[in-house]
N, C-alpha and C. Protein backbone atom coordinates (compact mmCIF):
# COMPACT_ATOMS: atom_id res chain seq x y z
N UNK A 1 -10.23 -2.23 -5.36
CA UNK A 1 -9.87 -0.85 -5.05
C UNK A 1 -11.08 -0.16 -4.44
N UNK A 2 -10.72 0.37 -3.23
CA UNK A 2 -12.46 0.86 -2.55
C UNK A 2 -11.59 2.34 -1.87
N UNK A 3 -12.64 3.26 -2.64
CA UNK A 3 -11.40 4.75 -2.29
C UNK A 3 -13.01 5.42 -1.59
N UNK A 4 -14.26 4.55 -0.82
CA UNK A 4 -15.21 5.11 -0.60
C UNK A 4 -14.67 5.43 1.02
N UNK A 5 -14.91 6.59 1.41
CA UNK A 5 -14.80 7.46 2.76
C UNK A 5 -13.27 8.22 2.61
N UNK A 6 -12.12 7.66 1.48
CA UNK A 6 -11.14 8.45 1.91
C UNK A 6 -11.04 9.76 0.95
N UNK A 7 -10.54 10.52 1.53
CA UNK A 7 -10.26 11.62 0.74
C UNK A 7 -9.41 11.83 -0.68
N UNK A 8 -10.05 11.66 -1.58
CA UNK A 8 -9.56 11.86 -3.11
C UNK A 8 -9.60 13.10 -3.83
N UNK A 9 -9.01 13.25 -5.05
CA UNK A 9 -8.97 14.06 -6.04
C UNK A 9 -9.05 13.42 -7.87
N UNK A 10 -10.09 13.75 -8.31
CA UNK A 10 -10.23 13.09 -9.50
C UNK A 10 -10.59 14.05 -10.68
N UNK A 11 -9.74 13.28 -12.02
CA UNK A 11 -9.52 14.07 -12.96
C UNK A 11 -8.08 14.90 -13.17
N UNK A 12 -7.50 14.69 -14.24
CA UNK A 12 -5.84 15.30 -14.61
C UNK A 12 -6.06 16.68 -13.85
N UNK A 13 -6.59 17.58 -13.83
CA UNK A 13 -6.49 18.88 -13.40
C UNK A 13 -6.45 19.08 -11.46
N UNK A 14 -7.08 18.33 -11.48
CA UNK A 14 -6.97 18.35 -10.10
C UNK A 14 -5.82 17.42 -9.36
N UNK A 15 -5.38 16.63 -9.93
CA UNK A 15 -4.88 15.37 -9.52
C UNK A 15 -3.19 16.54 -9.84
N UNK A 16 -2.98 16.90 -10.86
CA UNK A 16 -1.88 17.25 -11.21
C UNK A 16 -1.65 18.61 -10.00
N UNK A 17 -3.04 19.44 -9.50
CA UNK A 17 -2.61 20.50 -8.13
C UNK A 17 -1.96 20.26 -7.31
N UNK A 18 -3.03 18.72 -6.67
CA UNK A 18 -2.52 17.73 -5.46
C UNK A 18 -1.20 17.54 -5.23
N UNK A 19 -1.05 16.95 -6.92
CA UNK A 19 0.89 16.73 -6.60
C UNK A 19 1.74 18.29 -6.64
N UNK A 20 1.47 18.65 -7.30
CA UNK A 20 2.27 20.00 -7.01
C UNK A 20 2.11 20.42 -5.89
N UNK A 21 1.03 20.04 -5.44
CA UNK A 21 1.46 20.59 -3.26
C UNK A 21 2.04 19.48 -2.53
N UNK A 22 2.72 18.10 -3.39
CA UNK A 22 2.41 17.39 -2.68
C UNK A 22 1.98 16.56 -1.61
N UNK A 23 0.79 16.84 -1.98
CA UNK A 23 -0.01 16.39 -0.68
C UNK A 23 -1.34 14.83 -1.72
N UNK A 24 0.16 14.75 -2.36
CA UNK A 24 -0.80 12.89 -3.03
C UNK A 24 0.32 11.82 -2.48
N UNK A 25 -0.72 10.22 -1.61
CA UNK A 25 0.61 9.33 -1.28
C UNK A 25 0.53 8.27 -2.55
N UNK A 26 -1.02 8.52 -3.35
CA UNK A 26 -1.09 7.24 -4.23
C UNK A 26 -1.79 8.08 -5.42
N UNK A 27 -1.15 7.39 -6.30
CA UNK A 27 -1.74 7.98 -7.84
C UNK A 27 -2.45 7.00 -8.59
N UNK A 28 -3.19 6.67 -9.31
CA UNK A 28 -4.22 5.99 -10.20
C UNK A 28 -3.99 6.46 -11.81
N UNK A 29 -3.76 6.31 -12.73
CA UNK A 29 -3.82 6.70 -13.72
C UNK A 29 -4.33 5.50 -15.07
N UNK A 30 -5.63 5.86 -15.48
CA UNK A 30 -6.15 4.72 -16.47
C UNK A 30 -5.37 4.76 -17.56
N UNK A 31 -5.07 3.12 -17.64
CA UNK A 31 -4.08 2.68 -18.68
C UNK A 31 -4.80 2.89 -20.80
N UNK A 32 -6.34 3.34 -20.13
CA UNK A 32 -7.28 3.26 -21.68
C UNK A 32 -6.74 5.47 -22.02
N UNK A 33 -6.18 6.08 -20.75
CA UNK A 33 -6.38 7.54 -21.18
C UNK A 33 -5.26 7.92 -21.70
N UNK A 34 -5.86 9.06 -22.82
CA UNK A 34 -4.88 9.57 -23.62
C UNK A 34 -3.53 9.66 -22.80
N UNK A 35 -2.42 9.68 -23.64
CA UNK A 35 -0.52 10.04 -23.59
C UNK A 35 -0.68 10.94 -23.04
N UNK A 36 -1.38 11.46 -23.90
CA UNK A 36 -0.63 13.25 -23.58
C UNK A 36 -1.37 13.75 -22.42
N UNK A 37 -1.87 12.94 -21.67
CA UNK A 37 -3.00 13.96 -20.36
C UNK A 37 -2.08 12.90 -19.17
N UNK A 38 -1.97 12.06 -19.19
CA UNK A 38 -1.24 11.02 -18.39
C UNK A 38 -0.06 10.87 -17.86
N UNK A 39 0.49 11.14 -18.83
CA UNK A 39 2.59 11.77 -18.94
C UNK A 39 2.88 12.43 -17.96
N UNK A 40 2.58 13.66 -18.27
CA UNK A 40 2.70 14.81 -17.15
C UNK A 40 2.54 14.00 -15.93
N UNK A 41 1.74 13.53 -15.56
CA UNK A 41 1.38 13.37 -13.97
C UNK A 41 1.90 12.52 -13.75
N UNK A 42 2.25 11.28 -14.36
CA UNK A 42 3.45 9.98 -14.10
C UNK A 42 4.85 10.26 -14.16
N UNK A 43 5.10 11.55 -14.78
CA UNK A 43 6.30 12.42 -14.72
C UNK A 43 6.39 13.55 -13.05
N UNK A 44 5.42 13.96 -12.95
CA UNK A 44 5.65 14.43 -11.38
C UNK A 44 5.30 13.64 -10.13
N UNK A 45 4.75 12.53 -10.30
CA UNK A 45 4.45 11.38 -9.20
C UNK A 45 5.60 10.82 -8.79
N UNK A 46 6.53 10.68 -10.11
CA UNK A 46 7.95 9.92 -10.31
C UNK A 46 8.92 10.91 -9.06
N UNK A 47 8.92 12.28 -10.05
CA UNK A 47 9.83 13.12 -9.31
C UNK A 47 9.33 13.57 -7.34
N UNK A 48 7.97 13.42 -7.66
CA UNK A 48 7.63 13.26 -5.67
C UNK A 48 7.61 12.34 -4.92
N UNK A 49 8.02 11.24 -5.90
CA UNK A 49 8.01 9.68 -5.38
C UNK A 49 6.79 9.14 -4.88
N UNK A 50 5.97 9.30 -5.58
CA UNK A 50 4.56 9.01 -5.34
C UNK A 50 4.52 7.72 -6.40
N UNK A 51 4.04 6.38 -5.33
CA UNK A 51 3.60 5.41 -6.08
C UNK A 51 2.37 5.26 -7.30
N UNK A 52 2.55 5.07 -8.85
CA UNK A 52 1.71 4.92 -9.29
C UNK A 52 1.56 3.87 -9.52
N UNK A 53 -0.18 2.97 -10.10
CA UNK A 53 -0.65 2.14 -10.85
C UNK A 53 -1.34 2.77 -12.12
N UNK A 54 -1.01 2.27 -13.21
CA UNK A 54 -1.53 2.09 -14.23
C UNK A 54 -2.48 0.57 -14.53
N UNK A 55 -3.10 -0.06 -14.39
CA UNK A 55 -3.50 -0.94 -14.46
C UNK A 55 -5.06 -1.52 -14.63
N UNK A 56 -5.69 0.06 -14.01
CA UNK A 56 -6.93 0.43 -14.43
C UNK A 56 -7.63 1.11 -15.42
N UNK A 57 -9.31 1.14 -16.21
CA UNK A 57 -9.05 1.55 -17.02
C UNK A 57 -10.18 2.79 -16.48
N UNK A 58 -10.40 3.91 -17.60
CA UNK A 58 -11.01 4.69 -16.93
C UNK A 58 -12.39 4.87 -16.60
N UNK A 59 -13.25 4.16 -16.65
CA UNK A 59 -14.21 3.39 -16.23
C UNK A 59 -14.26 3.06 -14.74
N UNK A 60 -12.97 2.34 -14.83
CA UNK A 60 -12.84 1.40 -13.06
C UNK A 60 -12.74 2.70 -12.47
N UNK A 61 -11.82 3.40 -12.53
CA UNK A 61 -11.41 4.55 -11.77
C UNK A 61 -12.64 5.62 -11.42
N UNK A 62 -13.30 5.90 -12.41
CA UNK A 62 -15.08 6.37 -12.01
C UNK A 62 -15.37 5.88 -11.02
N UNK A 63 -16.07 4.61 -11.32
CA UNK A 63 -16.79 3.99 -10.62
C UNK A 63 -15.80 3.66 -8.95
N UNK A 64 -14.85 3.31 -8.85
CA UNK A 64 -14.03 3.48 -7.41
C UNK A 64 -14.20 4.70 -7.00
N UNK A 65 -14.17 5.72 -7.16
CA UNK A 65 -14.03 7.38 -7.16
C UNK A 65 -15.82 8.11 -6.99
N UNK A 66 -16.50 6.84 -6.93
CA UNK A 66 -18.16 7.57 -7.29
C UNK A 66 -18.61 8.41 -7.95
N UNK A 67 -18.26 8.00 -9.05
CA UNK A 67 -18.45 9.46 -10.26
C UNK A 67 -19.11 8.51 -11.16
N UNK A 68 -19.78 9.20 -12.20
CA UNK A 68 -20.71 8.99 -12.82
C UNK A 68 -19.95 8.63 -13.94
N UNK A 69 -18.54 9.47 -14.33
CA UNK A 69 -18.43 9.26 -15.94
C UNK A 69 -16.74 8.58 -15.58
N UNK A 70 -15.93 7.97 -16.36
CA UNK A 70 -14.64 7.81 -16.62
C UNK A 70 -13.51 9.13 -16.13
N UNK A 71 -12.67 8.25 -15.37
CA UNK A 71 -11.40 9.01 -14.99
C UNK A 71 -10.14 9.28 -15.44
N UNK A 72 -9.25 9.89 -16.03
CA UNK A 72 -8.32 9.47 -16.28
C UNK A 72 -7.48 9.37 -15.00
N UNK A 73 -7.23 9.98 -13.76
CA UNK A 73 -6.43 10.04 -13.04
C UNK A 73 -7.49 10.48 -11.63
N UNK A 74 -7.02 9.54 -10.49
CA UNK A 74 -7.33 9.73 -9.23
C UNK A 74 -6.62 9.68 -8.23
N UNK A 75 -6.25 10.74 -7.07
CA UNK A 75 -5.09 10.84 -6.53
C UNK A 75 -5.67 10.32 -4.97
N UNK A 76 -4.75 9.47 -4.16
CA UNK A 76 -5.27 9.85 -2.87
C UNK A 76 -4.47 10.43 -1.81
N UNK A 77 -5.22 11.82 -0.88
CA UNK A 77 -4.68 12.25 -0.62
C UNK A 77 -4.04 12.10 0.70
N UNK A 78 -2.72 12.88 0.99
CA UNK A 78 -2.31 12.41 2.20
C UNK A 78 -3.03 12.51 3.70
């Protein structure tokens, strides 16, 4: 997963704006982050038809995203 030069959004708060404008084509969501921060956004990805993976943990998603600490959710944008 190499999200270096494209335009992202990382972290539930931001990731969850993105889709509400939808303007996300791919969603990321770490399979290690809490239910209750995760739900929500696999619940409106669903309803915008935005492909998710769960499959990463939030670690990977940092480090793809160039961030220093763990992600729960990274969006990329359209």
């Amino acid at each position: 997963m190499d999200l270096k030069g494209k335009r992202i959004v990382c972290g539930a708060k931001s990731v969850k704006k993105a889709l509400e404008r939808e303007g996300v084509s791919s969603l990321w969501l770490a399979r290690d982050a809490s239910e209750e921060v995760v739900a929500p956004l696999r619940e409106l990805a669903e309803r915008r038809s935005v492909p998710v993976d769960e499959t990463r943990t939030m670690r990977e998603l940092g480090k793809a995203a160039s961030i220093e600490i763990g992600s729960a959710a990274v969006a990329l944008l359209k």
